[in-house]
N, C-alpha and C. Protein backbone atom coordinates (compact mmCIF):
# COMPACT_ATOMS: atom_id res chain seq x y z
N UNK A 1 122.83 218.36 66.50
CA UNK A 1 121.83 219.38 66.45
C UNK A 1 121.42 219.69 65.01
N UNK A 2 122.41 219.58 64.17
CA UNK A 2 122.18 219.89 62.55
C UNK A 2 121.32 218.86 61.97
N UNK A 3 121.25 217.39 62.43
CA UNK A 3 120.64 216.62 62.02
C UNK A 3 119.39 216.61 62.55
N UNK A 4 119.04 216.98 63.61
CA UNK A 4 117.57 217.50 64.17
C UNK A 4 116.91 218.54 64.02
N UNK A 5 117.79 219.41 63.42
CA UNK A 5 117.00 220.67 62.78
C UNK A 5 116.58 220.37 60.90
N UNK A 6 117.72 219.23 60.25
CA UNK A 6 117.21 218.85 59.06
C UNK A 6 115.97 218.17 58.96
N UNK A 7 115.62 216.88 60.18
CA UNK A 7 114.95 216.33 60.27
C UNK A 7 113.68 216.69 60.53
N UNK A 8 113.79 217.73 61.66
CA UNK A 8 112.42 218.93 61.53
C UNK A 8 111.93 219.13 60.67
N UNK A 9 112.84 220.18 59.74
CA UNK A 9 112.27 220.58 58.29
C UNK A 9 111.72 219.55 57.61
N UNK A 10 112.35 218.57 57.33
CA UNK A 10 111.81 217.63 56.90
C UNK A 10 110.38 217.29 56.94
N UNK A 11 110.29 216.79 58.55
CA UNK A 11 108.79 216.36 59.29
C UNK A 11 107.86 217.72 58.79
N UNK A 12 108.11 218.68 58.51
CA UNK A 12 107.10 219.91 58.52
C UNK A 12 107.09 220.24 56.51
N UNK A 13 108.12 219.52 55.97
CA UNK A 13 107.81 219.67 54.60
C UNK A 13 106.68 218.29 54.32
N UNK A 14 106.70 217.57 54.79
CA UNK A 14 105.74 216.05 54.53
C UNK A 14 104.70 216.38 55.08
N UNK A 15 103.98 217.39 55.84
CA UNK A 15 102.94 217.50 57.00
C UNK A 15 102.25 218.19 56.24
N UNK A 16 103.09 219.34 55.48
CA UNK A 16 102.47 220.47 55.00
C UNK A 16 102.26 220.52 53.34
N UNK A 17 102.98 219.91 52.79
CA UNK A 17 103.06 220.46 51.37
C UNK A 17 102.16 219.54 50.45
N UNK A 18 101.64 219.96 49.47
CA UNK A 18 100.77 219.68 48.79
C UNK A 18 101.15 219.58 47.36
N UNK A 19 100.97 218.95 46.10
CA UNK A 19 101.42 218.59 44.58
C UNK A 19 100.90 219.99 44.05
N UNK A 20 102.54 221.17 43.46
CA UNK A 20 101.88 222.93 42.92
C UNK A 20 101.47 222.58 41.68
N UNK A 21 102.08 221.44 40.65
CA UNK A 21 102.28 221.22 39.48
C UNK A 21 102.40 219.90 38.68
N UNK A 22 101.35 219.79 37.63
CA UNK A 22 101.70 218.59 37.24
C UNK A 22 103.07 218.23 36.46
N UNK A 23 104.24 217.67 36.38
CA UNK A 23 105.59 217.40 35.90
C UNK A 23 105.42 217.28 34.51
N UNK A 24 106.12 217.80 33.66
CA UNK A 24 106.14 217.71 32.27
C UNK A 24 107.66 218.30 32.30
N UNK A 25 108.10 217.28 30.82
CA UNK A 25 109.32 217.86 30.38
C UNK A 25 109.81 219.41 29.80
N UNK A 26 108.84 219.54 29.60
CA UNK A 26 109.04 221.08 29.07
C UNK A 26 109.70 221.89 29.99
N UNK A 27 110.88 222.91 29.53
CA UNK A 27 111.14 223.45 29.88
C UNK A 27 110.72 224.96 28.97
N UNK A 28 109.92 225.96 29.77
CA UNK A 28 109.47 227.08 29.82
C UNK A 28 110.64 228.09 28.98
N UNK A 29 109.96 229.01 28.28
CA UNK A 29 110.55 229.90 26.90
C UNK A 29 110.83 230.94 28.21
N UNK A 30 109.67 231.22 28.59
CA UNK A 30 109.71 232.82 28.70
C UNK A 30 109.50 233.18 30.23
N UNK A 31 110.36 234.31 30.86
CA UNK A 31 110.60 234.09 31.96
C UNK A 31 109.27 233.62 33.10
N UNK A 32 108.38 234.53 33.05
CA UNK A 32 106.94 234.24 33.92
C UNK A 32 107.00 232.47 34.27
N UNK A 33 106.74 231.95 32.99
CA UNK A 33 106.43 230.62 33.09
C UNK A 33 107.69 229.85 33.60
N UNK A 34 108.88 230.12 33.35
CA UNK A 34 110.09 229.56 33.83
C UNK A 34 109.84 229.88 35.04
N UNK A 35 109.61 231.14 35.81
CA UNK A 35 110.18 231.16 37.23
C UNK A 35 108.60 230.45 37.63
N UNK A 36 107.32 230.41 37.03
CA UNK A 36 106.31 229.81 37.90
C UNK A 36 106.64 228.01 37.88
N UNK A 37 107.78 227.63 36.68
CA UNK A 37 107.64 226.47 37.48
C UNK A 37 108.74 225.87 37.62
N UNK A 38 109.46 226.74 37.72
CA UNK A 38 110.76 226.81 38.77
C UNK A 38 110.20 226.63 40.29
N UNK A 39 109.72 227.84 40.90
CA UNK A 39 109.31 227.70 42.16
C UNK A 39 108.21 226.74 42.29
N UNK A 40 107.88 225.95 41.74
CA UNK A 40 106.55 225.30 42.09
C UNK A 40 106.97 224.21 43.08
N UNK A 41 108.87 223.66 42.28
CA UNK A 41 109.49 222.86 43.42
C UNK A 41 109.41 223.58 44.97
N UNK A 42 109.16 224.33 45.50
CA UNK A 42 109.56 224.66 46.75
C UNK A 42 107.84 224.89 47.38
N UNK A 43 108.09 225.20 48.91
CA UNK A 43 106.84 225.97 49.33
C UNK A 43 106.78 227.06 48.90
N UNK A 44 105.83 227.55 48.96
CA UNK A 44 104.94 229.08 48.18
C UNK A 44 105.99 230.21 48.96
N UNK A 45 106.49 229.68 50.60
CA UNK A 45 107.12 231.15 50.80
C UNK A 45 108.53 231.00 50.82
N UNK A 46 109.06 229.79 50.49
CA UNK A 46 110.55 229.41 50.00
C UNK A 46 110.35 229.56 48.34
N UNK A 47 109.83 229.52 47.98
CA UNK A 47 109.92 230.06 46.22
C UNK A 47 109.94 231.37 45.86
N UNK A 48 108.88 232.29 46.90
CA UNK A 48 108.87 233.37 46.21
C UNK A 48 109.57 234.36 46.16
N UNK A 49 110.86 234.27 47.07
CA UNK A 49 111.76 234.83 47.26
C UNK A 49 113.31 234.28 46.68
N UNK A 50 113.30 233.33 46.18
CA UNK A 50 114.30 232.52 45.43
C UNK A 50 114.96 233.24 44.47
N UNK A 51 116.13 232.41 44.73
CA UNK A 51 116.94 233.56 43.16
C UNK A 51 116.66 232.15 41.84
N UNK A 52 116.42 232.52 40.95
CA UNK A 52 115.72 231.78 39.95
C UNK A 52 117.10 231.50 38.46
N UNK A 53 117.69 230.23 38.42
CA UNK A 53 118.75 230.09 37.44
C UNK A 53 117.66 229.38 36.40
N UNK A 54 118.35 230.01 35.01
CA UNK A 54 118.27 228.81 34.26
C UNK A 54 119.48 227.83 34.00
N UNK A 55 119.53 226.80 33.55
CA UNK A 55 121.09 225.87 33.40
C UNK A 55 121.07 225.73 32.14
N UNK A 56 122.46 225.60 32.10
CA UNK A 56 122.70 225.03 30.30
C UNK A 56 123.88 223.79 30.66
N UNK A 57 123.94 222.91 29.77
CA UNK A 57 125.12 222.15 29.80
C UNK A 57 126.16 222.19 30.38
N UNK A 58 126.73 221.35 31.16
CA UNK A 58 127.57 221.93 32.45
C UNK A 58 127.56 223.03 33.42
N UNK A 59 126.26 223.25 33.82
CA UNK A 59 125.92 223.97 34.60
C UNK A 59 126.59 225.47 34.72
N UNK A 60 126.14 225.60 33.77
CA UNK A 60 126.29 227.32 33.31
C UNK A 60 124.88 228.23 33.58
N UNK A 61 124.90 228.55 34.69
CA UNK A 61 123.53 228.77 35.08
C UNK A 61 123.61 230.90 34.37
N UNK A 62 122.02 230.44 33.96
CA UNK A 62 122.50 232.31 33.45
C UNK A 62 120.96 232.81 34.77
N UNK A 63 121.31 233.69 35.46
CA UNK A 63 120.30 234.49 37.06
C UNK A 63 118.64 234.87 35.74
N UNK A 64 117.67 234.24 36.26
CA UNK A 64 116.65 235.25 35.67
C UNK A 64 116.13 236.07 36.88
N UNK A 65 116.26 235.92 37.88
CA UNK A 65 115.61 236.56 39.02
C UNK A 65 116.47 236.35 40.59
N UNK A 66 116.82 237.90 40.70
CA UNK A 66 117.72 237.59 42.04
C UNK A 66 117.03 237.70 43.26
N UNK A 67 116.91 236.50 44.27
CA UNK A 67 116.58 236.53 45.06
C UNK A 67 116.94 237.23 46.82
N UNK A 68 116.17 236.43 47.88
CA UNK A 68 116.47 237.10 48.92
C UNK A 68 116.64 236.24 50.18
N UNK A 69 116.27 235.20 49.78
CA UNK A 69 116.87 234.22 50.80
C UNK A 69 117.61 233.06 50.99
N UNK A 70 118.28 232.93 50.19
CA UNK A 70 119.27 232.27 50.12
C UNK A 70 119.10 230.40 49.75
N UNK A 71 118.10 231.07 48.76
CA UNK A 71 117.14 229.80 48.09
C UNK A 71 117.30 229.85 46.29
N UNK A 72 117.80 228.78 45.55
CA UNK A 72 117.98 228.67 44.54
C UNK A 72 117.02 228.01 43.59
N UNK A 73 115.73 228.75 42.77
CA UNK A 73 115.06 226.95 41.87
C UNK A 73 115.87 227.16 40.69
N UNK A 74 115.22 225.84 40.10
CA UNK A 74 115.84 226.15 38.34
C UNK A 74 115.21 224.89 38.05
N UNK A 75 114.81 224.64 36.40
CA UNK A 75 114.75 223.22 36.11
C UNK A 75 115.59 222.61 35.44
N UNK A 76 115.71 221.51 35.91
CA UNK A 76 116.59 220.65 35.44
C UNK A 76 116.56 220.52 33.82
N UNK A 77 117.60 220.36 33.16
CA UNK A 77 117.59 219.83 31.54
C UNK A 77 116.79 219.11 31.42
N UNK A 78 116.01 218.11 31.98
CA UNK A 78 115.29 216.98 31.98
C UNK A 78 113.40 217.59 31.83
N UNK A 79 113.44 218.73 32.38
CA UNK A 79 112.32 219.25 32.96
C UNK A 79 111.99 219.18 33.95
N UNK A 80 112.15 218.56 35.25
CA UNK A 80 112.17 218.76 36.91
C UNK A 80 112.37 219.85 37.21
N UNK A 81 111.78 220.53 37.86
CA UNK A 81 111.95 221.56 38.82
C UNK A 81 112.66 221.52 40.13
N UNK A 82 113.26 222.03 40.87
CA UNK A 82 114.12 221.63 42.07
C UNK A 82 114.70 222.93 42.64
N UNK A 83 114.48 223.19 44.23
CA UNK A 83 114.91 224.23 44.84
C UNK A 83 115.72 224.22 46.15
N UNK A 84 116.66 224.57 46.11
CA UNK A 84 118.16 224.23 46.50
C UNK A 84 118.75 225.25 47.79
N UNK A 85 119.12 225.15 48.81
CA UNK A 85 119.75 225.73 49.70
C UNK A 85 121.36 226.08 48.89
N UNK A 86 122.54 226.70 49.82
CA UNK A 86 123.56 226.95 49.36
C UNK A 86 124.26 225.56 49.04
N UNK A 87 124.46 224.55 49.85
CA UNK A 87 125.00 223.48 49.45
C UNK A 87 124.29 222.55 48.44
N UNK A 88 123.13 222.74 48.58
CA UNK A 88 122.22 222.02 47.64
C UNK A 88 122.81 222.17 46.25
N UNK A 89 122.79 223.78 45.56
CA UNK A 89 123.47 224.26 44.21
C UNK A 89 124.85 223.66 44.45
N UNK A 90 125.28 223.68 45.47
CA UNK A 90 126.97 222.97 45.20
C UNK A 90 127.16 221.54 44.80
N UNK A 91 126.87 220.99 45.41
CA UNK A 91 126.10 220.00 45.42
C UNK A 91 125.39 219.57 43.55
N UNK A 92 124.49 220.11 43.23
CA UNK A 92 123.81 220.13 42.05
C UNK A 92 125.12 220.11 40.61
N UNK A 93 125.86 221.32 41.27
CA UNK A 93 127.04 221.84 40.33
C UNK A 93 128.07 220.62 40.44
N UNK A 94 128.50 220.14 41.27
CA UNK A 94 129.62 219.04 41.30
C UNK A 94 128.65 217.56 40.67
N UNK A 95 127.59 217.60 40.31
CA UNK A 95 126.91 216.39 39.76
C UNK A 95 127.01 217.00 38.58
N UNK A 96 126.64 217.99 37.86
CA UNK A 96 126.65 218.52 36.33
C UNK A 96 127.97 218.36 35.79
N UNK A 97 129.08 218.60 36.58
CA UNK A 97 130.12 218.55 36.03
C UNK A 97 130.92 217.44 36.39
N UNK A 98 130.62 216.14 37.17
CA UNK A 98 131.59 215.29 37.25
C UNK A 98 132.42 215.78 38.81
N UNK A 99 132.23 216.80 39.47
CA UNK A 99 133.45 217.29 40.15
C UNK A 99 132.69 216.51 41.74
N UNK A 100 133.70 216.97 42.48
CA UNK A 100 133.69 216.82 43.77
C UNK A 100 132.29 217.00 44.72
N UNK A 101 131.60 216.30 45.21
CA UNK A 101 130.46 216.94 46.05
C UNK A 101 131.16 217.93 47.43
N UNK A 102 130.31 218.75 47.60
CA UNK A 102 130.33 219.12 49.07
C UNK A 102 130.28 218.42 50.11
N UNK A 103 131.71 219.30 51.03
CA UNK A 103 131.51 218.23 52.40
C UNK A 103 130.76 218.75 53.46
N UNK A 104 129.96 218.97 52.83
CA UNK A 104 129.05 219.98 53.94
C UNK A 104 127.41 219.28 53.87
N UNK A 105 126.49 219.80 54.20
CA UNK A 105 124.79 219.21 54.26
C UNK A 105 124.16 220.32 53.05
N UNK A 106 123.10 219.64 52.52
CA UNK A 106 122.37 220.41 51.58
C UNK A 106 121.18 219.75 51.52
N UNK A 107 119.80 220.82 51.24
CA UNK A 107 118.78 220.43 51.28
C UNK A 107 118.21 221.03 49.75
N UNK A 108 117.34 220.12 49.56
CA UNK A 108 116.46 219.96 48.04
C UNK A 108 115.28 219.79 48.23
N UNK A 109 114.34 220.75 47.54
CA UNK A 109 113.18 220.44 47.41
C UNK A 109 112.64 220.25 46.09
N UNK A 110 111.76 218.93 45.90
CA UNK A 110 111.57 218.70 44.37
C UNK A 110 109.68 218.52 44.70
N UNK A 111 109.11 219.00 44.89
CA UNK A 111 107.79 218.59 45.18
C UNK A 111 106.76 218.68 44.28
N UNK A 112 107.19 218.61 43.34
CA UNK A 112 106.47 218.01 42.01
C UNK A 112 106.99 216.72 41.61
N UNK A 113 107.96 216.48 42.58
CA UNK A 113 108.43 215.07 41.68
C UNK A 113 109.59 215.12 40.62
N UNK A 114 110.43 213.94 39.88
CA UNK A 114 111.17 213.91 39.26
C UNK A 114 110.77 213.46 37.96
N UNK A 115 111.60 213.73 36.60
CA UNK A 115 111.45 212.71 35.68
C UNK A 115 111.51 210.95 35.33
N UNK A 116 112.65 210.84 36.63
CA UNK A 116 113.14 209.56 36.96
C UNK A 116 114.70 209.62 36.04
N UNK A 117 115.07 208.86 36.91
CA UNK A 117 116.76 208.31 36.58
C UNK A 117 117.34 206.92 37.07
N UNK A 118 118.34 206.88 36.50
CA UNK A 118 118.37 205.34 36.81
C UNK A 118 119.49 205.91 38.30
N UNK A 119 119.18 204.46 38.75
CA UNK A 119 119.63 205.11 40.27
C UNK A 119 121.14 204.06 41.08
N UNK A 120 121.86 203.70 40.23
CA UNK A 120 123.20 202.87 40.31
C UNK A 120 123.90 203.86 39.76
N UNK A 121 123.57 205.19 38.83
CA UNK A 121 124.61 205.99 37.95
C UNK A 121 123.77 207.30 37.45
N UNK A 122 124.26 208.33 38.02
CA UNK A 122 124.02 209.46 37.70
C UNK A 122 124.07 209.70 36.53
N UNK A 123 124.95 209.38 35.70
CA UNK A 123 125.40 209.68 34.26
C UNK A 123 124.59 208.29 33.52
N UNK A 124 123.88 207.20 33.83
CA UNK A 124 123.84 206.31 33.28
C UNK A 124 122.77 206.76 31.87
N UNK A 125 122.49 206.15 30.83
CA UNK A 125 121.68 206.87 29.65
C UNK A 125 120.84 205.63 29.31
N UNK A 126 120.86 204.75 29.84
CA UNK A 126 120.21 203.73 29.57
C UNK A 126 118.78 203.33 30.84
N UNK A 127 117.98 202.61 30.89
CA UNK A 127 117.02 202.62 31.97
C UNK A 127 117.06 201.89 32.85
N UNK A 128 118.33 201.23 32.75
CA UNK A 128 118.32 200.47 34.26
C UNK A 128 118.23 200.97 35.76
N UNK A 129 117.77 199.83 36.32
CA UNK A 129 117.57 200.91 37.59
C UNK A 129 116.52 201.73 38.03
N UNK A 130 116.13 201.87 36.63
CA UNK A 130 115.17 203.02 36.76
C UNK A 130 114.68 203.67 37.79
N UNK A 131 114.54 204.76 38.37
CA UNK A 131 113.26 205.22 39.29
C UNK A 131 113.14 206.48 38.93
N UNK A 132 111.28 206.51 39.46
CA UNK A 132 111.23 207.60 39.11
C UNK A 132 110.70 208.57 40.31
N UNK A 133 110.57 209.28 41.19
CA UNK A 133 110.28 209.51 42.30
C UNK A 133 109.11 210.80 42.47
N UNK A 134 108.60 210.84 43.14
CA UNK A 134 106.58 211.52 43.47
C UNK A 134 107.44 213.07 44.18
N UNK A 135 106.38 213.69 44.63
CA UNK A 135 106.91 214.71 44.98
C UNK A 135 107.98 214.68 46.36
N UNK A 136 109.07 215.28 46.39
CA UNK A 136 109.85 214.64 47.62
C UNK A 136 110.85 215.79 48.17
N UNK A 137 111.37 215.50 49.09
CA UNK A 137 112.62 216.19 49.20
C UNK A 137 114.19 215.53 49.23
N UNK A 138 115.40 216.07 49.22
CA UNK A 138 116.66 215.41 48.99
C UNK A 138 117.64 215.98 50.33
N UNK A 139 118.38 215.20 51.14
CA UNK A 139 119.65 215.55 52.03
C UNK A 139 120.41 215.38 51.09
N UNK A 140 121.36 215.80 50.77
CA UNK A 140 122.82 215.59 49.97
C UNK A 140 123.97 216.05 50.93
N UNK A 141 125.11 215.41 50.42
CA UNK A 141 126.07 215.87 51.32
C UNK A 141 126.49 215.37 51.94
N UNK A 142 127.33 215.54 53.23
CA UNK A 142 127.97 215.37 54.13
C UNK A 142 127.20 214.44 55.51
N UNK A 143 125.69 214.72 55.76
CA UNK A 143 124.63 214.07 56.57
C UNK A 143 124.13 213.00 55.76
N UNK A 144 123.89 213.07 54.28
CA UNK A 144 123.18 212.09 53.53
C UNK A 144 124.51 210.65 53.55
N UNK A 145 125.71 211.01 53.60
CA UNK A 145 126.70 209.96 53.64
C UNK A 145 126.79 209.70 54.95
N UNK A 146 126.72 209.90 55.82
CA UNK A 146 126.56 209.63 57.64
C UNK A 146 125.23 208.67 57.19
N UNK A 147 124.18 209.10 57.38
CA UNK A 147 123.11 208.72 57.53
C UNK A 147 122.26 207.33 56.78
N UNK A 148 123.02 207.15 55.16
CA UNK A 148 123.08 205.95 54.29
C UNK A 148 122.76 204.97 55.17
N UNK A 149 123.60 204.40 55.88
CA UNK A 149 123.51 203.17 56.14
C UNK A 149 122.03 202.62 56.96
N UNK A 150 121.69 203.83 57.16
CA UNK A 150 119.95 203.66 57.76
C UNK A 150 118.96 203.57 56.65
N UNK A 151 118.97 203.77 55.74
CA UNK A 151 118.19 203.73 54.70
C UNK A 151 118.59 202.82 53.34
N UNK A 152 117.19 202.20 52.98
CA UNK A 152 117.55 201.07 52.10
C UNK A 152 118.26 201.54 51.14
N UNK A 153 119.26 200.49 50.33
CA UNK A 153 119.87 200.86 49.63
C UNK A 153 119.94 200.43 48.45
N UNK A 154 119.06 200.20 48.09
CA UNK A 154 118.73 199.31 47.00
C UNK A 154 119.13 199.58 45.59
N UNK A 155 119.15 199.20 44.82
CA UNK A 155 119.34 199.31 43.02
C UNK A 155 117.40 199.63 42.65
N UNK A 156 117.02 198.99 42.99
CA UNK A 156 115.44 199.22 42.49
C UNK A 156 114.87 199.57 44.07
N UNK A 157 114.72 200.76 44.58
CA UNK A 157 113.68 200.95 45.77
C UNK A 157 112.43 201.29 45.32
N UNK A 158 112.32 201.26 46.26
CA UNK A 158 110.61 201.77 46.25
C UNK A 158 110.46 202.99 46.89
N UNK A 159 110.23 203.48 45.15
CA UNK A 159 109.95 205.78 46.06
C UNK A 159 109.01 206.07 46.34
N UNK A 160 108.29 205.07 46.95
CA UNK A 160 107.32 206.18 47.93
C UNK A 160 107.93 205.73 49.53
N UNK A 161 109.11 205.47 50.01
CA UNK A 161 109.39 205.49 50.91
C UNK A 161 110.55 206.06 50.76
N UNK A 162 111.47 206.45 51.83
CA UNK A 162 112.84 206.48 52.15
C UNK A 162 113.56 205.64 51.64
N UNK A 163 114.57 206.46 50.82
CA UNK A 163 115.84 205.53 50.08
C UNK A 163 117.34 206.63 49.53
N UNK A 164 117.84 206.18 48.93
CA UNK A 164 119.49 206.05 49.50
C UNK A 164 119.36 206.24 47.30
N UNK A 165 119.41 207.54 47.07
CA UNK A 165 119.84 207.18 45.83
C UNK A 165 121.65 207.77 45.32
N UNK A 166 121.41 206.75 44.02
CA UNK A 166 123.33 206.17 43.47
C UNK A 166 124.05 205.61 45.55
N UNK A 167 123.52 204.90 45.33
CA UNK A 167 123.97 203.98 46.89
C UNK A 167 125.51 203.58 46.27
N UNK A 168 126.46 204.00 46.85
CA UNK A 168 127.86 203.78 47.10
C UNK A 168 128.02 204.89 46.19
N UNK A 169 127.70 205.76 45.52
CA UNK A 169 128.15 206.41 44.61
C UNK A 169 128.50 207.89 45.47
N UNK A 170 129.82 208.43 44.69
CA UNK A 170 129.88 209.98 45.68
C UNK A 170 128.70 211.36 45.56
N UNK A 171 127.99 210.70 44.83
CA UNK A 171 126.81 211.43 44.93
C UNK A 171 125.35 211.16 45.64
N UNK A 172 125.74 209.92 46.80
CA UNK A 172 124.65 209.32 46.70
C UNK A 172 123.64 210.28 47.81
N UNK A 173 122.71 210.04 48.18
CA UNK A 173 121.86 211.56 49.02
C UNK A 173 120.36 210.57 49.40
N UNK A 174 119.80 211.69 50.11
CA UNK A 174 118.72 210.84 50.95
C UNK A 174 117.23 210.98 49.83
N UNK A 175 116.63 210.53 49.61
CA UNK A 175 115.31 210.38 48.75
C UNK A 175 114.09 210.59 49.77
N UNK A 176 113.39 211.62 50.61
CA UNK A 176 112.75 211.44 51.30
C UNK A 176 111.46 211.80 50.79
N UNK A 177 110.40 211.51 50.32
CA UNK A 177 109.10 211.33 49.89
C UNK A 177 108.27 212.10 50.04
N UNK A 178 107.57 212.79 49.73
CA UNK A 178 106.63 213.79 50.40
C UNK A 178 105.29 213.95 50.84
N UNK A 179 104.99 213.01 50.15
CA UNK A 179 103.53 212.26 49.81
C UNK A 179 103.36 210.79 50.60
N UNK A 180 104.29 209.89 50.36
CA UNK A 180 104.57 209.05 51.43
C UNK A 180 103.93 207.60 51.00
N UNK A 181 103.74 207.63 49.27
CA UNK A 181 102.43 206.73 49.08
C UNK A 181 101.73 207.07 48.53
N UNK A 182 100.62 208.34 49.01
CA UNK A 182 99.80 208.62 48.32
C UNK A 182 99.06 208.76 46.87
N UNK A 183 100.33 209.30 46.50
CA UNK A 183 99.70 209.14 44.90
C UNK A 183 100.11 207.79 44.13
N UNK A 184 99.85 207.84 42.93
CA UNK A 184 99.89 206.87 42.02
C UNK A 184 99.67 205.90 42.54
């Protein structure tokens, strides 16, 4: 039942959502602009109620805005924007620091898209691998490791479809697209 209610959301985030923001590395000084593109990752009524982190190095998140539904954005060090259910931030936090993922399901919304990363190694600093992915959403977790073996798994996929990123890795999670193609 958990996997048909993810999959829902899913089908109704690809149906509905539209590009809030064009992606740039910048990360925002001052709060206004931080939390506008913080939430830009999410829908308009999953953002606006979000509790809003900024991160620092090992995920030392300092609250600029406490939310109300149990929805997290923040941007990434990189400049990505990304908005996170409860396992999602757990999830997020055990990738910043090396630690343990959750054995539980978590959902991500990045719908502006990513900077790109290489996708054999979370930590990797070099560009192999590369990808860089369009506006999308993420399963992590406990369903995204069930569910792997249905989705390609490639070292180089192709993100405008469904894919399997860090494939064998304990972080690896579902890449689901939002756009589907469309752009670029």
């Amino acid at each position: 039942m958990k996997r048909l209610y993810i999959l829902a959301s899913v089908s109704l985030v690809l149906s509905t959502s539209s590009i809030a923001a064009e992606l740039t590395a910048e990360i925002p000084k001052g709060d206004p602009e931080f939390i506008a593109k913080a939430i830009s990752a999410a829908p308009a009524d999953i953002g606006k109620d979000a509790t809003i982190i900024r991160l620092a190095d090992g995920f030392n998140p300092t609250t600029v805005r406490e939310g109300k539904n149990g929805w997290t954005c923040a941007i990434d060090l990189d400049g990505g924007p990304w908005c996170a259910d409860v396992v999602g931030v757990e999830w997020f936090r055990a990738v910043y620091t090396q630690g343990e993922p959750p054995d539980k399901t978590g959902f991500v919304y990045m719908m502006v898209g990513d900077m790109g990363t290489s996708n054999h190694d979370p930590y990797a600093t070099d560009k192999s691998h590369w990808v860089q992915t369009g506006p999308h959403v993420m399963i992590v977790g406990k369903a995204a490791h069930e569910m792997a073996a249905s989705y390609p798994n490639k070292m180089d996929p192709d993100p405008s479809h469904p894919y399997v990123m860090f494939p064998g890795n304990k972080y690896q999670h579902l890449m689901l697209p939002a756009d589907m193609g469309h752009s670029k």
